[in-house]
PDB file of N, CA and C in Angstrom:
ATOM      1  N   UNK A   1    -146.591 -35.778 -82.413  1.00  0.00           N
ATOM      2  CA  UNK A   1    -145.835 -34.828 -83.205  1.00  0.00           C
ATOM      3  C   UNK A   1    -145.038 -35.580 -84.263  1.00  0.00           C
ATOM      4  N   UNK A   2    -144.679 -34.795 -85.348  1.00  0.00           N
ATOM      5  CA  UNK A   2    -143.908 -35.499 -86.784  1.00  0.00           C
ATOM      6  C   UNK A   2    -142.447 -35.414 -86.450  1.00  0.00           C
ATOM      7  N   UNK A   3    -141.969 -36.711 -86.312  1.00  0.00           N
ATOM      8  CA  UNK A   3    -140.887 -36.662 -85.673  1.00  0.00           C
ATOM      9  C   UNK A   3    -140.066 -35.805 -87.181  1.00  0.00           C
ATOM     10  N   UNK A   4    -140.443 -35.961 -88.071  1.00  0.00           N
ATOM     11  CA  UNK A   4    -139.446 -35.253 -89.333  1.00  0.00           C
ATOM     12  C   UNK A   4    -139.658 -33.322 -89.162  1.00  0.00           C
ATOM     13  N   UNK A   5    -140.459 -33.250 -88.322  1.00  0.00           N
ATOM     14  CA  UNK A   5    -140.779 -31.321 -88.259  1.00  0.00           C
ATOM     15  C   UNK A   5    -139.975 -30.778 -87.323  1.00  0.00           C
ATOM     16  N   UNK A   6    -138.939 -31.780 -86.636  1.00  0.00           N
ATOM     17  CA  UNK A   6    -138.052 -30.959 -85.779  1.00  0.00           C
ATOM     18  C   UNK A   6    -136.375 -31.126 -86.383  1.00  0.00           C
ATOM     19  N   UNK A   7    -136.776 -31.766 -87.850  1.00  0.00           N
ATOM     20  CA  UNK A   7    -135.596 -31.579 -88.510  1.00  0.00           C
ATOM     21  C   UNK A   7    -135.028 -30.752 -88.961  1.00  0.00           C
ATOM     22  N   UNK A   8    -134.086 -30.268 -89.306  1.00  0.00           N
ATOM     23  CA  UNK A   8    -134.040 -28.732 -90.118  1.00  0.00           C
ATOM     24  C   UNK A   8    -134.294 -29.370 -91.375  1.00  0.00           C
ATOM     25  N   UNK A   9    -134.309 -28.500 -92.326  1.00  0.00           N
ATOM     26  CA  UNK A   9    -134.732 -29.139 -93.927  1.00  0.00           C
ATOM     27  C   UNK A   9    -133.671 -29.888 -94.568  1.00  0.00           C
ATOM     28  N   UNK A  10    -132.790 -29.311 -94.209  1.00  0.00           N
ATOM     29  CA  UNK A  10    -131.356 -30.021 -95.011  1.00  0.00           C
ATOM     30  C   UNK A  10    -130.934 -30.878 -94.873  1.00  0.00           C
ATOM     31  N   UNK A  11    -131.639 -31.714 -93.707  1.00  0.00           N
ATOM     32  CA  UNK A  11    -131.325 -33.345 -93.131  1.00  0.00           C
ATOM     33  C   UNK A  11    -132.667 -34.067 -93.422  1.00  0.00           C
ATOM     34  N   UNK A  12    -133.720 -33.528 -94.031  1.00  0.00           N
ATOM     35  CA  UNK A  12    -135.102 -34.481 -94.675  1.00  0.00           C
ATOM     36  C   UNK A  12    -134.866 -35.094 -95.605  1.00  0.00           C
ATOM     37  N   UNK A  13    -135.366 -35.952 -96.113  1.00  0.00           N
ATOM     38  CA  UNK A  13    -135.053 -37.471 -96.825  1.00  0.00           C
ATOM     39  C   UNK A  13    -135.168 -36.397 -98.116  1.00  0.00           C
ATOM     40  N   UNK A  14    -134.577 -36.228 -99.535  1.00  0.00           N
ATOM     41  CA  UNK A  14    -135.897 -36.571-100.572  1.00  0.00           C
ATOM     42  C   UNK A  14    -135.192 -34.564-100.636  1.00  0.00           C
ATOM     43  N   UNK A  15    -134.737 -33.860 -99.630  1.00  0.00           N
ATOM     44  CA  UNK A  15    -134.690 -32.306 -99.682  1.00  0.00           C
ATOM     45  C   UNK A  15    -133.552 -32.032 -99.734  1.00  0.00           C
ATOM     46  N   UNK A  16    -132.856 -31.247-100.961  1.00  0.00           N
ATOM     47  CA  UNK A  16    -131.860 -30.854-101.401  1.00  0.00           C
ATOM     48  C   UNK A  16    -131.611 -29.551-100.705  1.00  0.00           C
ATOM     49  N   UNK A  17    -130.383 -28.896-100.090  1.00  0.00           N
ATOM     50  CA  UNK A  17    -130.250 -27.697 -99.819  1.00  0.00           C
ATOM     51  C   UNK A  17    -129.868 -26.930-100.887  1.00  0.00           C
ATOM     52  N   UNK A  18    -130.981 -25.598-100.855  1.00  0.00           N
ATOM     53  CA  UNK A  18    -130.315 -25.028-101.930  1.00  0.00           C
ATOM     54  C   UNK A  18    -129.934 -23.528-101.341  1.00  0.00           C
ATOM     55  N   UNK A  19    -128.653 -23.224-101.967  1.00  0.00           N
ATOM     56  CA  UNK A  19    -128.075 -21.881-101.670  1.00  0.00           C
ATOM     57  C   UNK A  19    -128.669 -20.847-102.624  1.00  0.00           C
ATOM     58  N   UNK A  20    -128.227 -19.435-102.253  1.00  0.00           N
ATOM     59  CA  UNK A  20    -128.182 -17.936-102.850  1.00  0.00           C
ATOM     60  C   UNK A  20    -126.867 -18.000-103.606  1.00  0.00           C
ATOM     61  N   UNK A  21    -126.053 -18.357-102.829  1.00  0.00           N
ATOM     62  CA  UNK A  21    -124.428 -18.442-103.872  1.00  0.00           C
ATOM     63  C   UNK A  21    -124.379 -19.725-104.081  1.00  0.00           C
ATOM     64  N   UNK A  22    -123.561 -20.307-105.392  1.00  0.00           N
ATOM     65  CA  UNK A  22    -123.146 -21.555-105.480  1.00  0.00           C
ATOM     66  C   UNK A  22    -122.053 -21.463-104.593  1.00  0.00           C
ATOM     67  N   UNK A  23    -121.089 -22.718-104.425  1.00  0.00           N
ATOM     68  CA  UNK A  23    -120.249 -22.885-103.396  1.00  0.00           C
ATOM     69  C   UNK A  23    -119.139 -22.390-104.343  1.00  0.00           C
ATOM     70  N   UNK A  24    -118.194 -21.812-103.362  1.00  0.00           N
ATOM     71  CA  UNK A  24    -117.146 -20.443-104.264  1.00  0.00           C
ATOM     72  C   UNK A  24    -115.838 -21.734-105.242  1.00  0.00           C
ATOM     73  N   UNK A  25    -115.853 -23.247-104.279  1.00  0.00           N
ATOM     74  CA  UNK A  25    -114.580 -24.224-104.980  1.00  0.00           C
ATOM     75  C   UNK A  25    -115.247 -24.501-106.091  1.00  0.00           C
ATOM     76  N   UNK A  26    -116.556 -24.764-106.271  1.00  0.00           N
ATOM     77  CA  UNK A  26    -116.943 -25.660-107.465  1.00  0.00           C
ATOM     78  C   UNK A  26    -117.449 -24.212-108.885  1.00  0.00           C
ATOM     79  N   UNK A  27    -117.642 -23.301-108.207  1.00  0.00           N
ATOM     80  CA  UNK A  27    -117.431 -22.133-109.074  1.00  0.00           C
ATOM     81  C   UNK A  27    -116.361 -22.161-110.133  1.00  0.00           C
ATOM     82  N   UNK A  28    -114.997 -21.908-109.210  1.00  0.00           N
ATOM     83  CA  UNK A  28    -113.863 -21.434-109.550  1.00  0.00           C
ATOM     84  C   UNK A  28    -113.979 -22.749-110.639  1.00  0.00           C
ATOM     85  N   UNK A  29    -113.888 -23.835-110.110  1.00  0.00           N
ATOM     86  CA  UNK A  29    -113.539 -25.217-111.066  1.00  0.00           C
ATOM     87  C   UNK A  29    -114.160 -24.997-112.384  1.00  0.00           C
ATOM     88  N   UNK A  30    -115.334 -24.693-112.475  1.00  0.00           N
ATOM     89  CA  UNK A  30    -116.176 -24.330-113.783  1.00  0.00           C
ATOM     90  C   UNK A  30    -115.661 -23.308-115.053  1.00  0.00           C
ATOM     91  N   UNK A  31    -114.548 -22.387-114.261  1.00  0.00           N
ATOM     92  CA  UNK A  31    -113.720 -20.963-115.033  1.00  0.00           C
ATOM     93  C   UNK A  31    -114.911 -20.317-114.837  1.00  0.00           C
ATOM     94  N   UNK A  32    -116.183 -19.928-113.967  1.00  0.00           N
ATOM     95  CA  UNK A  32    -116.617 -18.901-113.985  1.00  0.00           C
ATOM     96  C   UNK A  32    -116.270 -18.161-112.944  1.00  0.00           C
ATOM     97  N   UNK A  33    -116.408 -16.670-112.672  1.00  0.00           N
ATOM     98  CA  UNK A  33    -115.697 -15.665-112.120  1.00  0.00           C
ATOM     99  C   UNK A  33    -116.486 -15.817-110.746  1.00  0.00           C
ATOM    100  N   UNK A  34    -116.147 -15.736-109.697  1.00  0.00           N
ATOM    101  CA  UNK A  34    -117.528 -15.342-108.594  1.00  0.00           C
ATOM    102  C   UNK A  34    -117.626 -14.210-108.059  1.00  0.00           C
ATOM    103  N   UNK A  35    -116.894 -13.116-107.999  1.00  0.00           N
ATOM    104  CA  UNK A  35    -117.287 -11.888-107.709  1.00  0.00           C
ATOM    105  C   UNK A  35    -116.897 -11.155-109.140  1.00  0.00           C
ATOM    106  N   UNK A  36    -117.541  -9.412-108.958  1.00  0.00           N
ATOM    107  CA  UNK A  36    -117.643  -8.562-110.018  1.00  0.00           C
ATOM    108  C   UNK A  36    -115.978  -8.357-110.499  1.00  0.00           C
ATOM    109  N   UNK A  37    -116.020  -7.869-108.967  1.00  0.00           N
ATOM    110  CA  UNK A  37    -114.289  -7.013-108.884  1.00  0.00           C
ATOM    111  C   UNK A  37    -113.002  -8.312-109.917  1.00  0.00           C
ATOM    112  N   UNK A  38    -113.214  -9.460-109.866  1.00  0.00           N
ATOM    113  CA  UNK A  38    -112.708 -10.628-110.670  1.00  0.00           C
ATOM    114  C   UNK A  38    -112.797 -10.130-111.871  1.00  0.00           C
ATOM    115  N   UNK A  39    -113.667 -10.060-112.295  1.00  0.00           N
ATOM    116  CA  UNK A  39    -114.674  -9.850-113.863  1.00  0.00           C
ATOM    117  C   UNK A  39    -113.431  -8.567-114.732  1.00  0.00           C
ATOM    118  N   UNK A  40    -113.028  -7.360-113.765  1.00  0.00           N
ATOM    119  CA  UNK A  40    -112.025  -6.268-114.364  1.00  0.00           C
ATOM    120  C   UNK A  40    -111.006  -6.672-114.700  1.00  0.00           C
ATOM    121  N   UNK A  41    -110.416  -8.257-114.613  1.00  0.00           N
ATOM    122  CA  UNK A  41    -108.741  -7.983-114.190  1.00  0.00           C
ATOM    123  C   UNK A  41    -108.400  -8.263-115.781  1.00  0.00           C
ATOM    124  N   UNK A  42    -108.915  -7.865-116.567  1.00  0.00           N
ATOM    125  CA  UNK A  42    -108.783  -8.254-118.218  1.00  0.00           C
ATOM    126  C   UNK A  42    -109.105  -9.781-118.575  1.00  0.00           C
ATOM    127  N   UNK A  43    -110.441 -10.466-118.309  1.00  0.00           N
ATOM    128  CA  UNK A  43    -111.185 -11.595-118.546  1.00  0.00           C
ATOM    129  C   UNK A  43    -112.078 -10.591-119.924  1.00  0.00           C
ATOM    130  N   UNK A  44    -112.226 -11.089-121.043  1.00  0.00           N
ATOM    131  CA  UNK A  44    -112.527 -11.068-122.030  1.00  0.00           C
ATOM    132  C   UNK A  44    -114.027 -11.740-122.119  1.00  0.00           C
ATOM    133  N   UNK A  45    -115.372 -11.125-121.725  1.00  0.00           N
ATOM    134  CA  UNK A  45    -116.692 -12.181-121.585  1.00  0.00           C
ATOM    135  C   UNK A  45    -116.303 -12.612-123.024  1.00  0.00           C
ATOM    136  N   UNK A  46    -117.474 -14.342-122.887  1.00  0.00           N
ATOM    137  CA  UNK A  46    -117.952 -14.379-123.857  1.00  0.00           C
ATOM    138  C   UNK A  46    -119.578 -14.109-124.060  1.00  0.00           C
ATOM    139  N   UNK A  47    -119.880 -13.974-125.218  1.00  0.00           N
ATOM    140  CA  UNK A  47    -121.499 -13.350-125.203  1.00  0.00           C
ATOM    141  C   UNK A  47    -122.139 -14.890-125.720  1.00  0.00           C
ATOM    142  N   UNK A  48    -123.310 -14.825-125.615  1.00  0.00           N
ATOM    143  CA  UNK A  48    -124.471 -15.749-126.738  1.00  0.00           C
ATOM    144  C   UNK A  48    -124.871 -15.215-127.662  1.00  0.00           C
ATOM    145  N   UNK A  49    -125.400 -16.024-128.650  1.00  0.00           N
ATOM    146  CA  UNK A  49    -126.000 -15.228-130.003  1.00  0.00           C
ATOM    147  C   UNK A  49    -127.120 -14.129-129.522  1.00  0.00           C
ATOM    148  N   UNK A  50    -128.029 -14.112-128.477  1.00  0.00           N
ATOM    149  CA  UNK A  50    -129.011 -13.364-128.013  1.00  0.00           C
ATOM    150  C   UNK A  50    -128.093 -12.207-127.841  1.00  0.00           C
ATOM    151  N   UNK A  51    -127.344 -12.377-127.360  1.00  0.00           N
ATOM    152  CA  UNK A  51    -126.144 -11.075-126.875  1.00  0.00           C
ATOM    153  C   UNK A  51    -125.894  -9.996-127.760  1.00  0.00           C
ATOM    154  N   UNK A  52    -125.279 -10.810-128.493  1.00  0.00           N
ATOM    155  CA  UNK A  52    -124.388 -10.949-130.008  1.00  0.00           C
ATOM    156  C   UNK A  52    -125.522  -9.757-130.575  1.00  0.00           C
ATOM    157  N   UNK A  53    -126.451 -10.325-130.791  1.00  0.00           N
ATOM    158  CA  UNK A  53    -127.780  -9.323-131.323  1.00  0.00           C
ATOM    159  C   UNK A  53    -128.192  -8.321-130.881  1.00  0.00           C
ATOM    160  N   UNK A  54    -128.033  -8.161-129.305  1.00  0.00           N
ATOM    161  CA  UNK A  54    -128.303  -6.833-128.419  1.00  0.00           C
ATOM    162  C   UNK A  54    -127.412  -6.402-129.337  1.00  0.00           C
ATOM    163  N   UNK A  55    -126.108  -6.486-128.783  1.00  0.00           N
ATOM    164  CA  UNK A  55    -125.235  -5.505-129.364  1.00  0.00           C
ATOM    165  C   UNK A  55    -125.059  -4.973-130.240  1.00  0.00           C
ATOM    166  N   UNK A  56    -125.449  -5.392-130.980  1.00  0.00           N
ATOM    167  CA  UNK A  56    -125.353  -5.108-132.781  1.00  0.00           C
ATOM    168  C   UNK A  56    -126.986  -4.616-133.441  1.00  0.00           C
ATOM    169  N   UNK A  57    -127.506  -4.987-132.311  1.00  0.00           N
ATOM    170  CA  UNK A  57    -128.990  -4.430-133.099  1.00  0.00           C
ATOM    171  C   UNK A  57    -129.413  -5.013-134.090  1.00  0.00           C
ATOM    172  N   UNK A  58    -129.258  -6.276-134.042  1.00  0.00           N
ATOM    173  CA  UNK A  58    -130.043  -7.043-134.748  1.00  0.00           C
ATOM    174  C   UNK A  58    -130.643  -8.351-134.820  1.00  0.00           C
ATOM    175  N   UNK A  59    -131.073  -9.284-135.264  1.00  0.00           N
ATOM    176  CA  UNK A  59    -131.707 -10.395-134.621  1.00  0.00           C
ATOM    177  C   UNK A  59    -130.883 -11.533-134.651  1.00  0.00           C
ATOM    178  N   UNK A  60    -131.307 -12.551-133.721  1.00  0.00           N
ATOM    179  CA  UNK A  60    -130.276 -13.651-133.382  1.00  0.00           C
ATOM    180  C   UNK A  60    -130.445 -14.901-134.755  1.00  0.00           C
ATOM    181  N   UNK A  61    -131.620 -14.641-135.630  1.00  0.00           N
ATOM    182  CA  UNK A  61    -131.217 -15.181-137.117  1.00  0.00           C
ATOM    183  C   UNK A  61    -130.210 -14.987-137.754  1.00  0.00           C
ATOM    184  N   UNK A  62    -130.013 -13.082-137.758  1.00  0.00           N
ATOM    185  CA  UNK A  62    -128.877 -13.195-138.490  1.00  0.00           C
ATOM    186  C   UNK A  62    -127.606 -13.384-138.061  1.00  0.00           C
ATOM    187  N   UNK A  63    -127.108 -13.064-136.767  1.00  0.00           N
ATOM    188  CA  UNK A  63    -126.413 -13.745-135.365  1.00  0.00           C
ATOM    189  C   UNK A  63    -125.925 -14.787-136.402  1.00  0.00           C
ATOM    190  N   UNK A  64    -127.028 -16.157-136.423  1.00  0.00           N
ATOM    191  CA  UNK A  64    -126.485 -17.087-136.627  1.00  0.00           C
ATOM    192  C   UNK A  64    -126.562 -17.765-138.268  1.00  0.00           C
ATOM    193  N   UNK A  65    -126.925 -16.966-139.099  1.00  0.00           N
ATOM    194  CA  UNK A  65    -126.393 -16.887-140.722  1.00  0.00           C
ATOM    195  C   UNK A  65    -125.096 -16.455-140.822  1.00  0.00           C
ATOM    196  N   UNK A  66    -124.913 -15.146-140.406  1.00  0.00           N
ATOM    197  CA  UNK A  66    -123.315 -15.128-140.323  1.00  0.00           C
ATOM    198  C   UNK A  66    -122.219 -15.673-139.917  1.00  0.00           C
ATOM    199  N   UNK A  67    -122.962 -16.448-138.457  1.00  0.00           N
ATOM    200  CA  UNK A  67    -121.377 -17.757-137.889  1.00  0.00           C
ATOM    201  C   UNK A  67    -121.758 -19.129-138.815  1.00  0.00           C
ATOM    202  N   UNK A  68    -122.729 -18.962-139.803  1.00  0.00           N
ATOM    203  CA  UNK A  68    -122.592 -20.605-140.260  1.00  0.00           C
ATOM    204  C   UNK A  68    -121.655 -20.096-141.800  1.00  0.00           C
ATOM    205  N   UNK A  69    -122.144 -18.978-142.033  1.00  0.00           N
ATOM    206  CA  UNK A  69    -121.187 -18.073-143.344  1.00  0.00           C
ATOM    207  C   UNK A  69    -119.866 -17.791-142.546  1.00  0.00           C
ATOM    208  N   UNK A  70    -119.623 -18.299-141.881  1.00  0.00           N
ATOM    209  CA  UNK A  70    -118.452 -17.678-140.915  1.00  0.00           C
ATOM    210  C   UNK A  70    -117.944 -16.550-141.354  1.00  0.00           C
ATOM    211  N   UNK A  71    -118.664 -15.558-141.020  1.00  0.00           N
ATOM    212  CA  UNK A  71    -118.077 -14.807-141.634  1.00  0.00           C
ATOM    213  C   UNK A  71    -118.129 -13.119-139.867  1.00  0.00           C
ATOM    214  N   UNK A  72    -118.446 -14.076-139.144  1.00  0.00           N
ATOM    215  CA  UNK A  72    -118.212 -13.206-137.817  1.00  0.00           C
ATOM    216  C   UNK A  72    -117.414 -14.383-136.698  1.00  0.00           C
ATOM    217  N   UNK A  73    -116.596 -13.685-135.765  1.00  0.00           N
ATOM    218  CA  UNK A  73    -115.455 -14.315-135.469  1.00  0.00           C
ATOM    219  C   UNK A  73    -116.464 -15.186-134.048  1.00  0.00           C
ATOM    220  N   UNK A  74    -116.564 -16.305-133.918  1.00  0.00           N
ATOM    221  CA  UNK A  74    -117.239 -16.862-133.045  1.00  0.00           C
ATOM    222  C   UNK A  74    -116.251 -18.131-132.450  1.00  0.00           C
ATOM    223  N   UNK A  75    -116.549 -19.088-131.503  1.00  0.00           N
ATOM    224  CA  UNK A  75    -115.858 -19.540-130.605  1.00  0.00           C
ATOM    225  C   UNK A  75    -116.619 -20.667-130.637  1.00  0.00           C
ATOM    226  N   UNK A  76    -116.712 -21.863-131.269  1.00  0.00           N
ATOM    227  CA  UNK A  76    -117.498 -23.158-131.021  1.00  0.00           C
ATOM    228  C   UNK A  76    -116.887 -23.967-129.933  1.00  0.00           C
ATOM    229  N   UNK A  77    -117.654 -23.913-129.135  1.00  0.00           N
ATOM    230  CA  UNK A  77    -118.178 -24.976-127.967  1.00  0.00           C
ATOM    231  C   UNK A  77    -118.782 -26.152-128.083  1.00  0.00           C
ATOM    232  N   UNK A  78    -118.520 -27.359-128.724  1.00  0.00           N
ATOM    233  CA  UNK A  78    -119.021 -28.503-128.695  1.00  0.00           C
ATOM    234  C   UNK A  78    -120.525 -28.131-129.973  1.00  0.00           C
ATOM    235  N   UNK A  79    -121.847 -27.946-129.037  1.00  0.00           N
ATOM    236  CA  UNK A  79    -122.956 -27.988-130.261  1.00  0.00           C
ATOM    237  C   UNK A  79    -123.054 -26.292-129.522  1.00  0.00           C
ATOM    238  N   UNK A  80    -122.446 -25.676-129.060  1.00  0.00           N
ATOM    239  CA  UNK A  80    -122.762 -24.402-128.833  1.00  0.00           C
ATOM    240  C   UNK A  80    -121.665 -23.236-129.459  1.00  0.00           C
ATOM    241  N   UNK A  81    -122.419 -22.032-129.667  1.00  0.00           N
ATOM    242  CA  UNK A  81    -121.679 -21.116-130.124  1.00  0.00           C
ATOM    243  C   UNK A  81    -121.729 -19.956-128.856  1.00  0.00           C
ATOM    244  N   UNK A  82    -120.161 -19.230-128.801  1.00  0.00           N
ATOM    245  CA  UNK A  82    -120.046 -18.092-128.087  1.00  0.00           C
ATOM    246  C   UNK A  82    -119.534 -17.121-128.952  1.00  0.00           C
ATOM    247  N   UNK A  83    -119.005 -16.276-128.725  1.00  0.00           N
ATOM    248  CA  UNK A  83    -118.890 -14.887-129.446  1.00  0.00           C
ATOM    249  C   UNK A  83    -117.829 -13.956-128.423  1.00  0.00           C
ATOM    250  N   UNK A  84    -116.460 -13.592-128.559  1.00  0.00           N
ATOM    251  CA  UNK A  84    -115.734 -13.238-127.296  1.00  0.00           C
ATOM    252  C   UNK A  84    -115.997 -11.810-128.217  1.00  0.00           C
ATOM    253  N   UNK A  85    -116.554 -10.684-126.559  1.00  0.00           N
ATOM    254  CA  UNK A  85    -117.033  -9.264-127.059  1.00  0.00           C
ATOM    255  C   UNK A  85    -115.762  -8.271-128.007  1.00  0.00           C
ATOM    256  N   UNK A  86    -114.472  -8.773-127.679  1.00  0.00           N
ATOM    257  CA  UNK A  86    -113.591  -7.612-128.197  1.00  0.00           C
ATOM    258  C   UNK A  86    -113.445  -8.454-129.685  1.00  0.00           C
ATOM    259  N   UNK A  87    -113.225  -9.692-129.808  1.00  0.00           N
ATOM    260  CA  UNK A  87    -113.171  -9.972-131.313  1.00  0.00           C
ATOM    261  C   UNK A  87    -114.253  -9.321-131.842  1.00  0.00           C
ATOM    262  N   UNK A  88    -115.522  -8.899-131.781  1.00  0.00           N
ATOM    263  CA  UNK A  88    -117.116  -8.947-132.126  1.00  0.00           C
ATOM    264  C   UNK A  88    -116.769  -7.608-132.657  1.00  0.00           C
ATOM    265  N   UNK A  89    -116.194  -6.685-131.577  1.00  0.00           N
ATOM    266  CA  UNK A  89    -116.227  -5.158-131.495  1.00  0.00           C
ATOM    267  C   UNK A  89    -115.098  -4.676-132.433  1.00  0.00           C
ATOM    268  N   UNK A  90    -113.652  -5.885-132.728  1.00  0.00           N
ATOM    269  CA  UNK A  90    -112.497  -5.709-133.778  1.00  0.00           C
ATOM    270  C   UNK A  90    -113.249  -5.871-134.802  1.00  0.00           C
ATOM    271  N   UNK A  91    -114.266  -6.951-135.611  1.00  0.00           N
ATOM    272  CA  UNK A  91    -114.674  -7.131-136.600  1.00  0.00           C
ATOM    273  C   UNK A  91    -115.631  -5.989-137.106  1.00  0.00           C
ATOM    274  N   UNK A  92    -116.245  -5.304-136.247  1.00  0.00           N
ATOM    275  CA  UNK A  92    -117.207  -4.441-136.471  1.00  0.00           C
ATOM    276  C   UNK A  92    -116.123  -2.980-136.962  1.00  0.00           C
ATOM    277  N   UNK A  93    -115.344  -2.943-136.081  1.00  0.00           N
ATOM    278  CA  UNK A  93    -114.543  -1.808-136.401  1.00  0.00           C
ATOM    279  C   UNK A  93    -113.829  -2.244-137.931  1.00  0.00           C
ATOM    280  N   UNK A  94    -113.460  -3.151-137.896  1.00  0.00           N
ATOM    281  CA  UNK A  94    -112.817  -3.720-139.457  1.00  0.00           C
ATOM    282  C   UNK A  94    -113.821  -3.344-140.688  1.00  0.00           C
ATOM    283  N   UNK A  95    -114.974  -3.730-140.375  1.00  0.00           N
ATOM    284  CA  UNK A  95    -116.032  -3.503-141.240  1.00  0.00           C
ATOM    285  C   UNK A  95    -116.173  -2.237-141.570  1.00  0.00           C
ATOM    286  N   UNK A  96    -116.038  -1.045-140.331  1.00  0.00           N
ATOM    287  CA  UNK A  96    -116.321  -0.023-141.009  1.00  0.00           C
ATOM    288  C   UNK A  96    -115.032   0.951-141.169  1.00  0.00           C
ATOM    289  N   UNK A  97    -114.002   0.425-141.458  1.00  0.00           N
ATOM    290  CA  UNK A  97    -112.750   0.812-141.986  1.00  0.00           C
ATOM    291  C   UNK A  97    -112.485   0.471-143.142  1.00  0.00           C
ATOM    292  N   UNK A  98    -113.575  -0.414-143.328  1.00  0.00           N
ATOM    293  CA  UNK A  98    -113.196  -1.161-144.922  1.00  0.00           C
ATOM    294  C   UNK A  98    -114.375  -0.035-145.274  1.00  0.00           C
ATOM    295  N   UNK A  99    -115.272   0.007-144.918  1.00  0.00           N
ATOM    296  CA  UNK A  99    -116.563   1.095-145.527  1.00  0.00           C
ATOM    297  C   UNK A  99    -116.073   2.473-145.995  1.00  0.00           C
ATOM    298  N   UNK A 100    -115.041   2.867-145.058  1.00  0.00           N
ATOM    299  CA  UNK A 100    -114.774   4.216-145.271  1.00  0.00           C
ATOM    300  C   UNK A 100    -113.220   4.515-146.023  1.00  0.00           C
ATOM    301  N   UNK A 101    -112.536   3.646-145.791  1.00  0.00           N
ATOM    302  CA  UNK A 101    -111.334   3.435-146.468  1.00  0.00           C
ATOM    303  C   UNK A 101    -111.301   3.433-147.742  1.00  0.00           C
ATOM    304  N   UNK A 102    -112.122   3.177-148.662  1.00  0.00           N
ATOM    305  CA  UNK A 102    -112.486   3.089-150.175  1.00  0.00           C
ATOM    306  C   UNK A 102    -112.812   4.107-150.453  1.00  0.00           C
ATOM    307  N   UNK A 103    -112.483   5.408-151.331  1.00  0.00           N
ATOM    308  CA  UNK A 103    -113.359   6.527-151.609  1.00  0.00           C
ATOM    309  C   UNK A 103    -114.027   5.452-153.299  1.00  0.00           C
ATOM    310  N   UNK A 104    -115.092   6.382-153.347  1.00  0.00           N
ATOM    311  CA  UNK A 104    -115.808   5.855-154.748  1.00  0.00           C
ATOM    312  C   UNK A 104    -114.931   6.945-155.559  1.00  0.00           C
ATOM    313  N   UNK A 105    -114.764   6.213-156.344  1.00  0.00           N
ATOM    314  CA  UNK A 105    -113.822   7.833-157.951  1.00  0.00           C
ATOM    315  C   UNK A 105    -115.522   7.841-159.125  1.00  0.00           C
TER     316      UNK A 105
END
C-alpha cells in the first residue's frame, strides 16, 4: 500500500490546501469586506473600467479616453484605475444638470 494514500491531502508534499472562503484575518488585512451585511454600513464600492461601462452603457474604450482626458472622476491605483460608484453617479448627475440648466434663447 502507498504509504502517502493514508494521508489526508493537506499534509502531501507538493499539495496546497485550498479553501471555499479565504481565511476571514488575512481578508480583513487586504480592506476587503467578508460578508454582504459589512458591504451596507456606508463602504462606497469601487468599480473597474468594465464596470464603469456596464453602468453607463458604454464601452470600456471610452471608460478609458475619458480617465486619460480626465475628465471622469477616477481613483489611480499604482498602474491601475478604479472608479468609486457615487463620484461616477455625482458626475453623471452634474452632466445632466449642466444639459438642462442652459435653456437655448
Amino acid at each position: 500500500m502507498n504509504p502517502l494514500a493514508t494521508l489526508p491531502t493537506s499534509r502531501l508534499p507538493g499539495v496546497r490546501r485550498l479553501s471555499a472562503a479565504p481565511r476571514r484575518g488575512a481578508h480583513r488585512r487586504l480592506g476587503v469586506l467578508a460578508s454582504p451585511a459589512e458591504r451596507d454600513v456606508g463602504v462606497d464600492p469601487l468599480l473597474t473600467a468594465g464596470e464603469v461601462a456596464a453602468l453607463l452603457q458604454v464601452t470600456k474604450a471610452w471608460v478609458y479616453a475619458e480617465t486619460r482626458a480626465r475628465r471622469i472622476p477616477h481613483v489611480p491605483l499604482g498602474r491601475y484605475v478604479r472608479y468609486r460608484r457615487s463620484a461616477v453617479l455625482r458626475w453623471i448627475s452634474a452632466l445632466e444638470q449642466d444639459s438642462v440648466g442652459h435653456p437655448r434663447r
